[in-house]
C-alpha atoms as a PDB file:
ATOM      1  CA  UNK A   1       0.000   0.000   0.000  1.00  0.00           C
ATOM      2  CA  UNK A   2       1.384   3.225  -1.376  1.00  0.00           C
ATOM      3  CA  UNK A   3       2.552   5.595   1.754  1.00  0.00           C
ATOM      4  CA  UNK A   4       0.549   8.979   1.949  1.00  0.00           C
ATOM      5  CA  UNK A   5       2.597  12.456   3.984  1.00  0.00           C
ATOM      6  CA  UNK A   6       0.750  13.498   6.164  1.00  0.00           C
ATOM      7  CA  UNK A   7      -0.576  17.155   4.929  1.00  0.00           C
ATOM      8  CA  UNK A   8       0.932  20.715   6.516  1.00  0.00           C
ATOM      9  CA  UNK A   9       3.932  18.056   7.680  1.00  0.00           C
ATOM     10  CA  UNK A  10       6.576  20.297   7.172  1.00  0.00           C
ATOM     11  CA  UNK A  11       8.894  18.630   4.679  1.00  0.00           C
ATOM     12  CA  UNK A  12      12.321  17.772   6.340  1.00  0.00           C
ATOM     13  CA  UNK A  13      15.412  20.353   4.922  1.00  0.00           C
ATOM     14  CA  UNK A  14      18.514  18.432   3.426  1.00  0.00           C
ATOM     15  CA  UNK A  15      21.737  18.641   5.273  1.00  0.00           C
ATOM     16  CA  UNK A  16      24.504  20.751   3.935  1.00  0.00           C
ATOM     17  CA  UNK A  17      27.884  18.668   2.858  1.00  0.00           C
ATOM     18  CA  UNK A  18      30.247  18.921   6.087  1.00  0.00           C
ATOM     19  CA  UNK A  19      32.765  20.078   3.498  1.00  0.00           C
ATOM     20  CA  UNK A  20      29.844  22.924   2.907  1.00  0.00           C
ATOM     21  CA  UNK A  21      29.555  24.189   5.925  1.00  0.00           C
ATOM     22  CA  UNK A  22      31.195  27.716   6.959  1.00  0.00           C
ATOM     23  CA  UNK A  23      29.156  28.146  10.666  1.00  0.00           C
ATOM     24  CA  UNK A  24      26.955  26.463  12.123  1.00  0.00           C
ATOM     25  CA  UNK A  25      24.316  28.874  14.191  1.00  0.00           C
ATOM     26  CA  UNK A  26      22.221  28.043  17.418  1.00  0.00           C
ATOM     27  CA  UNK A  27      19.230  30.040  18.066  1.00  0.00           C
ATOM     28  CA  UNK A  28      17.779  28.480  21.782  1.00  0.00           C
ATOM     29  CA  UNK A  29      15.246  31.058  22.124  1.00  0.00           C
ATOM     30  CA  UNK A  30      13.664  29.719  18.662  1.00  0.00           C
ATOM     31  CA  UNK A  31      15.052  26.237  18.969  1.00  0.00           C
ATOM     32  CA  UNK A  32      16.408  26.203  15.766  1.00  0.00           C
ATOM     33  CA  UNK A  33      19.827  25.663  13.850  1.00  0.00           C
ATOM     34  CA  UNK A  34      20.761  27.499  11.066  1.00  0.00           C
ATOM     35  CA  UNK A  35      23.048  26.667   8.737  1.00  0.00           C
ATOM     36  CA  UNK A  36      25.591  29.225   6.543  1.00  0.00           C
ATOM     37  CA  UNK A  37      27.180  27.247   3.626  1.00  0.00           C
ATOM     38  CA  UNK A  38      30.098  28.106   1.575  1.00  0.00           C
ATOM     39  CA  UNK A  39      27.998  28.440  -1.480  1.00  0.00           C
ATOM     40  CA  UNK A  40      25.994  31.626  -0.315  1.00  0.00           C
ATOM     41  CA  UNK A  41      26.885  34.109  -2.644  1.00  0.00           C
ATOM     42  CA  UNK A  42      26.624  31.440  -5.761  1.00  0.00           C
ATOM     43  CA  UNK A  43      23.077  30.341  -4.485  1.00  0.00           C
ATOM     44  CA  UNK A  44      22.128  33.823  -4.332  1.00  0.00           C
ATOM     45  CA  UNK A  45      23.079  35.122  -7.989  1.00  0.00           C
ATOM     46  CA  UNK A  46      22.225  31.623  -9.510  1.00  0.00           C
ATOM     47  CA  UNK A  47      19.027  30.306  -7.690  1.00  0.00           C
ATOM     48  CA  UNK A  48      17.618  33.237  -6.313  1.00  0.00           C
ATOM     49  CA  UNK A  49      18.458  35.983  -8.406  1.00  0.00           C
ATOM     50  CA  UNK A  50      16.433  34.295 -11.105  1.00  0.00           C
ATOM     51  CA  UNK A  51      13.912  33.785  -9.483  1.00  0.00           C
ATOM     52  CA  UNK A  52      13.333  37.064  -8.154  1.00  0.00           C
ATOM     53  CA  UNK A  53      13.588  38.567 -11.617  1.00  0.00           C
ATOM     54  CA  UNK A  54      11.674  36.389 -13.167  1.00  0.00           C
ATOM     55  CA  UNK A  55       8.865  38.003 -10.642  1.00  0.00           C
ATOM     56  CA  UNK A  56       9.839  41.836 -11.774  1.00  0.00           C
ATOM     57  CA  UNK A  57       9.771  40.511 -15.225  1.00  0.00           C
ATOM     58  CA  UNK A  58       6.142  39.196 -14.976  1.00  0.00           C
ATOM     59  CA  UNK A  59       4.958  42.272 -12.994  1.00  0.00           C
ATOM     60  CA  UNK A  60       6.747  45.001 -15.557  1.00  0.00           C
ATOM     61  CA  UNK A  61       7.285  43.368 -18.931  1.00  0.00           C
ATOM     62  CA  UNK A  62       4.704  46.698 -20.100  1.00  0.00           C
ATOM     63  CA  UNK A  63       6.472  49.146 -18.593  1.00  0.00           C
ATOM     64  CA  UNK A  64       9.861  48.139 -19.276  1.00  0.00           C
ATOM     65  CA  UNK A  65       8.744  48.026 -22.669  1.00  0.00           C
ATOM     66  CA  UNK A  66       7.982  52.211 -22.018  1.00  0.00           C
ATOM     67  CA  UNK A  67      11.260  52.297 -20.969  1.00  0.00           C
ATOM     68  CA  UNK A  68      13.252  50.918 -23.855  1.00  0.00           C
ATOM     69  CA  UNK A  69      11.226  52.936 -26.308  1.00  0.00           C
ATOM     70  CA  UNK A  70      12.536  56.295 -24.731  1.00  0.00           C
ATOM     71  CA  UNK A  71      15.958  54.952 -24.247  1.00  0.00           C
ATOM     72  CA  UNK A  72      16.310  54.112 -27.506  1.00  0.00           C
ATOM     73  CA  UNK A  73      15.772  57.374 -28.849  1.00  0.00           C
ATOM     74  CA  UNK A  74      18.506  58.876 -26.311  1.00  0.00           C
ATOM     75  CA  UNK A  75      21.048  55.870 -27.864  1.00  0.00           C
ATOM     76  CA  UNK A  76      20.274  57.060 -31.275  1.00  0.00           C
ATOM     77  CA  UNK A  77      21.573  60.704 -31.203  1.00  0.00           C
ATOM     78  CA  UNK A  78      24.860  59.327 -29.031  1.00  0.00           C
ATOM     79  CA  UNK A  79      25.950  56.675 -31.711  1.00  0.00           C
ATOM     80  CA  UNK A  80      27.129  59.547 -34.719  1.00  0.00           C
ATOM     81  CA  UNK A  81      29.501  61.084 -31.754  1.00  0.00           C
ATOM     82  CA  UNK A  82      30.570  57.919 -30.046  1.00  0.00           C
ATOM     83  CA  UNK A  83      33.199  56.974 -32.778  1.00  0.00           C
ATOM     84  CA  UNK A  84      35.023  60.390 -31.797  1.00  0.00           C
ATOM     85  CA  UNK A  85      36.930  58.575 -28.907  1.00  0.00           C
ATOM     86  CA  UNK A  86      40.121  61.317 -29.675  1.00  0.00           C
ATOM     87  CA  UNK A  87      37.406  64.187 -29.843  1.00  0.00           C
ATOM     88  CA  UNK A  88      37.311  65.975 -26.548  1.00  0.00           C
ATOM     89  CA  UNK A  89      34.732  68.718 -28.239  1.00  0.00           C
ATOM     90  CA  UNK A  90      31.651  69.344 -26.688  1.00  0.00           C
ATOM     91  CA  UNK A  91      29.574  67.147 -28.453  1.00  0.00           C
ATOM     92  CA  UNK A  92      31.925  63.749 -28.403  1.00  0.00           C
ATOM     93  CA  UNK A  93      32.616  64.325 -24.663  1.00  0.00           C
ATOM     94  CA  UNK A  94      28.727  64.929 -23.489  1.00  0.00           C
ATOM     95  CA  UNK A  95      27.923  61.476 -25.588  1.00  0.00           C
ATOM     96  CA  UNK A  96      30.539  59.436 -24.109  1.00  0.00           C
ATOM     97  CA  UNK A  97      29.338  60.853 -20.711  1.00  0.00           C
ATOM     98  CA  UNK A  98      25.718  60.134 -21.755  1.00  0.00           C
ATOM     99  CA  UNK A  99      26.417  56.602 -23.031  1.00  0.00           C
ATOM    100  CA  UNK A 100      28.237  56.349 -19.492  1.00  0.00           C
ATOM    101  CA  UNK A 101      25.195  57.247 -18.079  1.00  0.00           C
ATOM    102  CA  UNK A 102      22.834  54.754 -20.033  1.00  0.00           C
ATOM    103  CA  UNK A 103      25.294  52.312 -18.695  1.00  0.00           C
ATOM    104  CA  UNK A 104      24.614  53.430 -15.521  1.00  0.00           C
ATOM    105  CA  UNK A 105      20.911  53.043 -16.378  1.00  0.00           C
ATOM    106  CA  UNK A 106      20.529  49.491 -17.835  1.00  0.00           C
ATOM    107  CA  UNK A 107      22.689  48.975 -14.367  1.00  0.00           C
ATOM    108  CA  UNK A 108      19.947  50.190 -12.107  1.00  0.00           C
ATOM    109  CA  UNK A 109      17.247  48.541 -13.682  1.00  0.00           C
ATOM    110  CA  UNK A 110      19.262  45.322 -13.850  1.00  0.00           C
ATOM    111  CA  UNK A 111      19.552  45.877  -9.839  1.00  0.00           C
ATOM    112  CA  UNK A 112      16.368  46.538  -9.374  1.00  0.00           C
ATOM    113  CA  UNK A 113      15.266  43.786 -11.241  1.00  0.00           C
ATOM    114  CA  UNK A 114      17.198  41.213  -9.400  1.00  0.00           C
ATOM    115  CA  UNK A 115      15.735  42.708  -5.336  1.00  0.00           C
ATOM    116  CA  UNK A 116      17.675  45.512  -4.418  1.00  0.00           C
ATOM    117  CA  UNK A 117      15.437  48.668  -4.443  1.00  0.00           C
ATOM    118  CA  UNK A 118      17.879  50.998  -2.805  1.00  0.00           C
ATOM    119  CA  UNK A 119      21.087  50.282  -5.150  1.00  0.00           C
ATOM    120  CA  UNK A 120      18.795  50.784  -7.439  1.00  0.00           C
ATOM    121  CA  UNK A 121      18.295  54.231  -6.129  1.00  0.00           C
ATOM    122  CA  UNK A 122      21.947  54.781  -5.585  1.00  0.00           C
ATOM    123  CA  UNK A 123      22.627  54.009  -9.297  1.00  0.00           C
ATOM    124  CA  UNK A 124      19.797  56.185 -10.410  1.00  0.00           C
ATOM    125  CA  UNK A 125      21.680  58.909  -8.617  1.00  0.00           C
ATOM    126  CA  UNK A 126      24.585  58.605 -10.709  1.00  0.00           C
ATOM    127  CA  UNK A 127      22.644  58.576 -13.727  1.00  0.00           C
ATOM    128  CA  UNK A 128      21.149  61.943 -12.157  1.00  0.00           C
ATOM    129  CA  UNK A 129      24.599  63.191 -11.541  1.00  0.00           C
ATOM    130  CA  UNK A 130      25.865  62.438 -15.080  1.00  0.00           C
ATOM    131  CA  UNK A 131      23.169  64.397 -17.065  1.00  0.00           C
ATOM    132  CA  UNK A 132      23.515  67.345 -14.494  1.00  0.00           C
ATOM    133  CA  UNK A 133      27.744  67.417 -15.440  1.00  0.00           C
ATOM    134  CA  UNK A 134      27.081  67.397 -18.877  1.00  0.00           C
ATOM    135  CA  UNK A 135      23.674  70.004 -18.672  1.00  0.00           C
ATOM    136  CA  UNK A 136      26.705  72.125 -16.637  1.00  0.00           C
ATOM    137  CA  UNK A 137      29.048  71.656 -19.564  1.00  0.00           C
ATOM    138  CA  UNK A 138      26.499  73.116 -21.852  1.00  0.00           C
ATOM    139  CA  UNK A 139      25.432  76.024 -20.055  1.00  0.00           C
ATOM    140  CA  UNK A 140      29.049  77.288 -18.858  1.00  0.00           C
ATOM    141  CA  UNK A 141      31.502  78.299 -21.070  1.00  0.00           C
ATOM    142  CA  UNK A 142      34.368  77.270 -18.409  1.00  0.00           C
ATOM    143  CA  UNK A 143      33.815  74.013 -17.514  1.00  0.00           C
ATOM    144  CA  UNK A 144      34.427  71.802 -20.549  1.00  0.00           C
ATOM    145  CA  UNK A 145      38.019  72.819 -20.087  1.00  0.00           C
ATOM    146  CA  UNK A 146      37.156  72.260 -16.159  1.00  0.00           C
ATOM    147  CA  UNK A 147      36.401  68.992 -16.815  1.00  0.00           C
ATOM    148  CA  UNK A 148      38.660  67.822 -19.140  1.00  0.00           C
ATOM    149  CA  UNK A 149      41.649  68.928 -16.473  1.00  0.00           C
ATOM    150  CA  UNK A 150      40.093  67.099 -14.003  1.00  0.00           C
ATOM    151  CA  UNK A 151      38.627  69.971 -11.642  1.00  0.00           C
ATOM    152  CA  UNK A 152      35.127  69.980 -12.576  1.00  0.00           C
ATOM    153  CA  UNK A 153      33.554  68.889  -9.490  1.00  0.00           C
ATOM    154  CA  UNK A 154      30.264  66.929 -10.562  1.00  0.00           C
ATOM    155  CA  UNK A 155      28.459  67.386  -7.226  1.00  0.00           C
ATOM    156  CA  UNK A 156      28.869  71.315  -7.831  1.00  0.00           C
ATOM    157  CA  UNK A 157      27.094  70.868 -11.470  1.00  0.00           C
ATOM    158  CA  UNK A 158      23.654  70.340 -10.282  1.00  0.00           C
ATOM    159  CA  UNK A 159      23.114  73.823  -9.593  1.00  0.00           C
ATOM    160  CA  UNK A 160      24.006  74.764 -12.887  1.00  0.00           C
ATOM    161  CA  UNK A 161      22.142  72.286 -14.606  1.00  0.00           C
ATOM    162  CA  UNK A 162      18.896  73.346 -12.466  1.00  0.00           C
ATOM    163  CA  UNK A 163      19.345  76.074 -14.539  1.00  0.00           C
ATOM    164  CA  UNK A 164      18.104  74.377 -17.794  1.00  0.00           C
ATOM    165  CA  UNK A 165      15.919  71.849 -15.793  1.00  0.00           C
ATOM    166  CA  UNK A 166      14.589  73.116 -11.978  1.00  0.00           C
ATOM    167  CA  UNK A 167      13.271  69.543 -11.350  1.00  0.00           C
ATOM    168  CA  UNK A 168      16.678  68.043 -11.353  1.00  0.00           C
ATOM    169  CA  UNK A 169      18.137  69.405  -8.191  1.00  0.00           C
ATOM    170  CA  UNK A 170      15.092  68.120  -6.044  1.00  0.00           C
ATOM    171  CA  UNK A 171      15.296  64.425  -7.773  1.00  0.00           C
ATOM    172  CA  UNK A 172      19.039  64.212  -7.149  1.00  0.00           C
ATOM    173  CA  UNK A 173      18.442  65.318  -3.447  1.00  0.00           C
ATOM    174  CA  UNK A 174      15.847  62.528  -3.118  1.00  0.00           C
ATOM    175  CA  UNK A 175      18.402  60.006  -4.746  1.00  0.00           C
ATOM    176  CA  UNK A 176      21.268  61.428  -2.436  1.00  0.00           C
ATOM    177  CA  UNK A 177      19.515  61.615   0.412  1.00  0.00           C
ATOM    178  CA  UNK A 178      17.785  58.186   0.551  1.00  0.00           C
ATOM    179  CA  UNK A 179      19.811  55.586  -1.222  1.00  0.00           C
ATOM    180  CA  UNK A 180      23.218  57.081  -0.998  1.00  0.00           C
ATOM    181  CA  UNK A 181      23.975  58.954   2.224  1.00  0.00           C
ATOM    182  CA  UNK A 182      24.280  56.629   4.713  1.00  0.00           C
ATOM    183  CA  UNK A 183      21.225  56.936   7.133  1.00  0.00           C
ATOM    184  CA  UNK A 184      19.101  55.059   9.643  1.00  0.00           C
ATOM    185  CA  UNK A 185      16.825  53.243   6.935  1.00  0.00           C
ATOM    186  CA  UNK A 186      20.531  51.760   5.524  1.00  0.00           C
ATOM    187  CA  UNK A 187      20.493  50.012   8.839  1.00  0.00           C
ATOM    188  CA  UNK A 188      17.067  48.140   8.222  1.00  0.00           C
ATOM    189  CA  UNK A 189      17.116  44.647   8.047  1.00  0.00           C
ATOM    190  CA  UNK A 190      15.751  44.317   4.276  1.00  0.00           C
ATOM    191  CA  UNK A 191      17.334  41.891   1.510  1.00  0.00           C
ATOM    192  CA  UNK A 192      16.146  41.173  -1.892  1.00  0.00           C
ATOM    193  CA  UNK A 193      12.804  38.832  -2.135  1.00  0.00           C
ATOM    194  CA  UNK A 194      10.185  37.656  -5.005  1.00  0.00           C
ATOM    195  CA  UNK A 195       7.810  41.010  -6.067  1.00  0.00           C
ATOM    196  CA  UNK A 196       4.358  40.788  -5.759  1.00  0.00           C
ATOM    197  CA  UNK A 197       1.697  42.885  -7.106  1.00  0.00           C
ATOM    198  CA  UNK A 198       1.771  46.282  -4.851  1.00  0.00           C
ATOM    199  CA  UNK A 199       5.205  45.903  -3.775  1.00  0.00           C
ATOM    200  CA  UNK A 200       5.806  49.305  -2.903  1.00  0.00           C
ATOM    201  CA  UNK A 201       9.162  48.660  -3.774  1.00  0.00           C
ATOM    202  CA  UNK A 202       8.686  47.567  -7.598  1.00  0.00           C
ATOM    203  CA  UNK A 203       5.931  50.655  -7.038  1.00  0.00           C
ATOM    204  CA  UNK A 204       9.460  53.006  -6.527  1.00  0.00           C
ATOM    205  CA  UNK A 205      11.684  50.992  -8.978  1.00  0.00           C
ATOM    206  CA  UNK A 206       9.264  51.373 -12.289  1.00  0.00           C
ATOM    207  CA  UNK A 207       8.180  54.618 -11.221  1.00  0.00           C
ATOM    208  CA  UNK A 208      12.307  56.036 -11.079  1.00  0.00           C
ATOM    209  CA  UNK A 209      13.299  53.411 -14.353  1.00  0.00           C
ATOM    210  CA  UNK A 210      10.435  55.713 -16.330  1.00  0.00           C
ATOM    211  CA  UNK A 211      11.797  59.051 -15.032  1.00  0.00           C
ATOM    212  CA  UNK A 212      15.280  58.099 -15.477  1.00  0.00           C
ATOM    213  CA  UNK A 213      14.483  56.993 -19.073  1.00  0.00           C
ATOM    214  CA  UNK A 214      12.560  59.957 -19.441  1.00  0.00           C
ATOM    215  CA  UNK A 215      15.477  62.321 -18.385  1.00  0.00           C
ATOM    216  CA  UNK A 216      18.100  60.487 -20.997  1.00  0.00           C
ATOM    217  CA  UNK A 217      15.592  61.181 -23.607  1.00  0.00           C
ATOM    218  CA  UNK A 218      14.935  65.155 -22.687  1.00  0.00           C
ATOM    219  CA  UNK A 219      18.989  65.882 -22.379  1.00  0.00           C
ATOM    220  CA  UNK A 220      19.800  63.795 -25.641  1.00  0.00           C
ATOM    221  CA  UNK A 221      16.918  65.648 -27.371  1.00  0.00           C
ATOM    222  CA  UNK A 222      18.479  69.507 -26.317  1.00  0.00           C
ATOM    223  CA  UNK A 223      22.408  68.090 -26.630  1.00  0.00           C
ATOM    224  CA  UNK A 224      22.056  67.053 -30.109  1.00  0.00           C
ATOM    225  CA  UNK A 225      19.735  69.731 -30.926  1.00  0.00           C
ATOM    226  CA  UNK A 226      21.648  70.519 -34.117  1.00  0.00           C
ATOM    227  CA  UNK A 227      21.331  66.791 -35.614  1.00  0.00           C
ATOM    228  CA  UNK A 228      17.502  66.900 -36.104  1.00  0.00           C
ATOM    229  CA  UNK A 229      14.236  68.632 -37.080  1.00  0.00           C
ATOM    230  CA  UNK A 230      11.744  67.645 -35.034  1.00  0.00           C
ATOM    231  CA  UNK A 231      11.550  67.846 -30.821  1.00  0.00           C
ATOM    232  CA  UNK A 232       9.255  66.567 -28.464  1.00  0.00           C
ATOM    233  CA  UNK A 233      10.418  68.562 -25.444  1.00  0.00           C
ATOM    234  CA  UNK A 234      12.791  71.327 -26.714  1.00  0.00           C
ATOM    235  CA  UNK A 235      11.578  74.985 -28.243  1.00  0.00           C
ATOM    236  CA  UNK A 236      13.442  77.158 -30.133  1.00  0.00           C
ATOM    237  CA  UNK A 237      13.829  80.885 -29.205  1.00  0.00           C
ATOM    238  CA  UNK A 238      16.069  83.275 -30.158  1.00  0.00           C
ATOM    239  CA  UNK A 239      19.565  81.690 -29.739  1.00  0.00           C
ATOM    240  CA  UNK A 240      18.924  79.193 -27.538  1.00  0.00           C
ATOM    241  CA  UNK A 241      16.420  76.888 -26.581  1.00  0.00           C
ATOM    242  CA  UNK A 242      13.133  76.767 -23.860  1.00  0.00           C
ATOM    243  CA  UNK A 243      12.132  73.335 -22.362  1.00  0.00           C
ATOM    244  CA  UNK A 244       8.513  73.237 -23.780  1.00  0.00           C
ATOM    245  CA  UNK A 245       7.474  69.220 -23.290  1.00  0.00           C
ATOM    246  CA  UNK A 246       4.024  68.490 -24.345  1.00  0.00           C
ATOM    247  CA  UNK A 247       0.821  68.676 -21.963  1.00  0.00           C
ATOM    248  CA  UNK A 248       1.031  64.227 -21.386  1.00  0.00           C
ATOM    249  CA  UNK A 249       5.034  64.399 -20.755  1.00  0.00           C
ATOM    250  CA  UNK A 250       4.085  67.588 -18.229  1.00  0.00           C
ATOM    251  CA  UNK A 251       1.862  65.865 -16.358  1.00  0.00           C
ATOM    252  CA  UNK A 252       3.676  62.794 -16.131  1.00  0.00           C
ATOM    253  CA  UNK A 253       6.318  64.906 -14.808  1.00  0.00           C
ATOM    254  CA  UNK A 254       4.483  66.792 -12.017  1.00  0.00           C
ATOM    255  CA  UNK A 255       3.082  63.205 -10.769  1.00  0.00           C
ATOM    256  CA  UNK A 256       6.655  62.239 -10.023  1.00  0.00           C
ATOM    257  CA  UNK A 257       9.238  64.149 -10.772  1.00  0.00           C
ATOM    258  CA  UNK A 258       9.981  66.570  -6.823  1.00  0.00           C
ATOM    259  CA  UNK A 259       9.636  69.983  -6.873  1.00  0.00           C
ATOM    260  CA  UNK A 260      12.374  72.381  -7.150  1.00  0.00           C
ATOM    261  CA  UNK A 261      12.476  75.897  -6.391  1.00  0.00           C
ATOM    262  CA  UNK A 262      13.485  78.508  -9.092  1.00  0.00           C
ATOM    263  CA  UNK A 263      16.924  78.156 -10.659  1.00  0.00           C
ATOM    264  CA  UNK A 264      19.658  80.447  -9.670  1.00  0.00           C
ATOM    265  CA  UNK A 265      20.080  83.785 -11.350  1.00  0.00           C
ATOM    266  CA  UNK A 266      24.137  83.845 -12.768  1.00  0.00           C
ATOM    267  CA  UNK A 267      24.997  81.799 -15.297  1.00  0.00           C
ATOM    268  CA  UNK A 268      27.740  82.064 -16.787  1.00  0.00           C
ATOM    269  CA  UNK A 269      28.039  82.443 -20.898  1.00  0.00           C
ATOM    270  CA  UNK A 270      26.579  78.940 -22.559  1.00  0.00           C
ATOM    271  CA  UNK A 271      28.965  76.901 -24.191  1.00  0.00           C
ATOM    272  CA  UNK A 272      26.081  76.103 -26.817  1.00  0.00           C
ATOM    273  CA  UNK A 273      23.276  78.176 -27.283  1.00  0.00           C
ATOM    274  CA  UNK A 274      20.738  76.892 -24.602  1.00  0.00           C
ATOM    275  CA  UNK A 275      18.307  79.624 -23.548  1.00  0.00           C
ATOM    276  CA  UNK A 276      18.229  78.527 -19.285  1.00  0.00           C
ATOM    277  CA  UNK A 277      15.278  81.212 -18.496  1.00  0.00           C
END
C-alpha cells in the first residue's frame, strides 16, 4: 500500500555537505539551527536571483517596454559622436558621458530587477549626476576645459544644470539623500525577495526606471539639438532653446518628478546656445 505524507507536515530540509559548511548557528530562544554554507553568494546570484527577476519581469514586462522605447531614442543621437573617442569637443565628450550614463541606467534597472530597491536608487543617482555634469558643460563656457583637467567637481554641477531643468536638483536630493547617504533606513534589516503585485518597492523601482528613461531622452533631445528637425520637449527661441514638453510628458512629470524651487540667477556664458530662463 502506497505511503501517503501526512498534509501541513513540514517537509524535512537536506543537510549541507560537512565540506559545505562555513558556521553552524544556534538560536535556543527559537530552537532552531541554522546553517551558513560556503555556497551563499553562488546560491544567491544563480538560484535566487532568477527567481526574483523572473517576478519583476512578470509584474513590468509593459512598462519596461515604455522604458526601452525612450531609451532608444537617447542611444540614437549618441551613436554619430561615439566613434570620436580622440574628440574631446563638446559634443563627443557629453555622448561618451551620456552613453556612461545609459550604462549606468541598464545597471539600475538590472539591480532593481534582481531585489535591491535601494542600489537601485543609488545608481539612479549617478545617472542623475551624469546628465547634471554634462547640462553644466552646456550652459558654462568654463567648464568643458574644467572637466577635461580634471577639476570639474560633478556634485557642484547640479546647480548649474537646475538652470536648464529646476526639477533636477530636487530628484538628485531625493536620490542622495535616501539611497546614498548613509542613514538610519541603511540600517534596516531588508534583503532582496520575489515582487508581488503592490510591492511598494517595484511601485518606486518602475516609477524612477520611467523618469530616469525619461530624463536620458529630454537631455539627448536639447544636446544634439543641431542633428535633427523635429523635438518633443525642446523649443526654439532666439539663440537658444526653452524646455517646452508636451501637456502628457508635463503631467507625467508633475506626478513624479519633486519639486524644485526657481533656478539660480548667474549663469555664466553657454557653451552652446541653450536659452536657461
Amino acid at each position: 500500500m502506497k505511503k501517503q505524507r501526512i498534509k501541513n507536515m513540514q517537509p524535512r530540509r537536506r543537510m549541507p555537505k560537512k565540506e559545505n559548511i562555513s558556521a553552524v548557528i544556534v538560536d535556543k530562544d527559537k530552537k532552531s539551527v541554522f546553517f551558513i554554507t560556503r555556497d551563499i553568494l553562488s546560491k544567491q546570484i544563480y538560484r535566487e536571483g532568477p527567481r526574483i527577476a523572473a517576478s519583476f519581469d512578470e509584474l513590468t514586462r509593459g512598462d519596461i517596454a515604455e522604458c526601452s522605447e525612450l531609451f532608444s531614442f537617447a542611444q540614437a543621437r549618441l551613436f554619430r559622436h561615439l566613434p570620436k573617442v580622440e574628440d574631446n569637443g563638446f559634443e563627443a565628450t557629453s555622448a561618451r558621458l551620456l552613453f556612461s550614463a545609459a550604462n549606468s541606467y541598464v545597471a539600475a534597472v538590472e539591480v532593481g530587477r534582481r531585489g535591491y530597491a535601494r542600489q537601485h536608487g543609488a545608481l539612479s543617482r549617478m545617472v542623475v549626476e551624469t546628465i547634471a555634469t554634462v547640462l553644466a558643460i552646456a550652459v558654462n563656457a568654463a567648464a568643458l576645459e574644467k572637466f577635461h583637467a580634471g577639476k570639474l567637481e560633478s556634485t557642484k554641477c547640479i546647480g548649474m544644470a537646475k538652470a536648464v531643468l529646476p526639477f533636477i536638483g530636487g530628484l538628485y536630493g531625493m536620490l542622495s539623500n535616501n539611497f546614498v547617504h548613509i542613514g538610519t533606513a541603511h540600517a534596516e534589516f531588508v534583503g532582496p525577495k520575489i515582487y508581488s503585485k503592490g510591492d511598494e518597492r517595484l511601485g518606486f523601482i518602475i516609477t524612477s526606471s520611467k523618469m530616469m528613461a525619461l530624463l536620458l531622452d529630454i537631455s539627448t533631445e536639447l544636446i544634439f539639438a543641431q542633428d535633427q528637425t523635429q523635438f518633443r520637449y525642446w523649443k526654439k527661441e532666439g539663440r537658444g532653446w526653452r524646455f517646452s514638453p508636451s501637456d502628457e510628458v508635463m503631467s507625467w512629470m508633475e506626478a513624479y518628478a519633486p519639486k524644485e524651487s526657481d533656478p539660480p540667477a548667474s549663469i555664466e556664458p553657454p557653451t552652446v546656445p541653450i536659452d536657461a530662463s
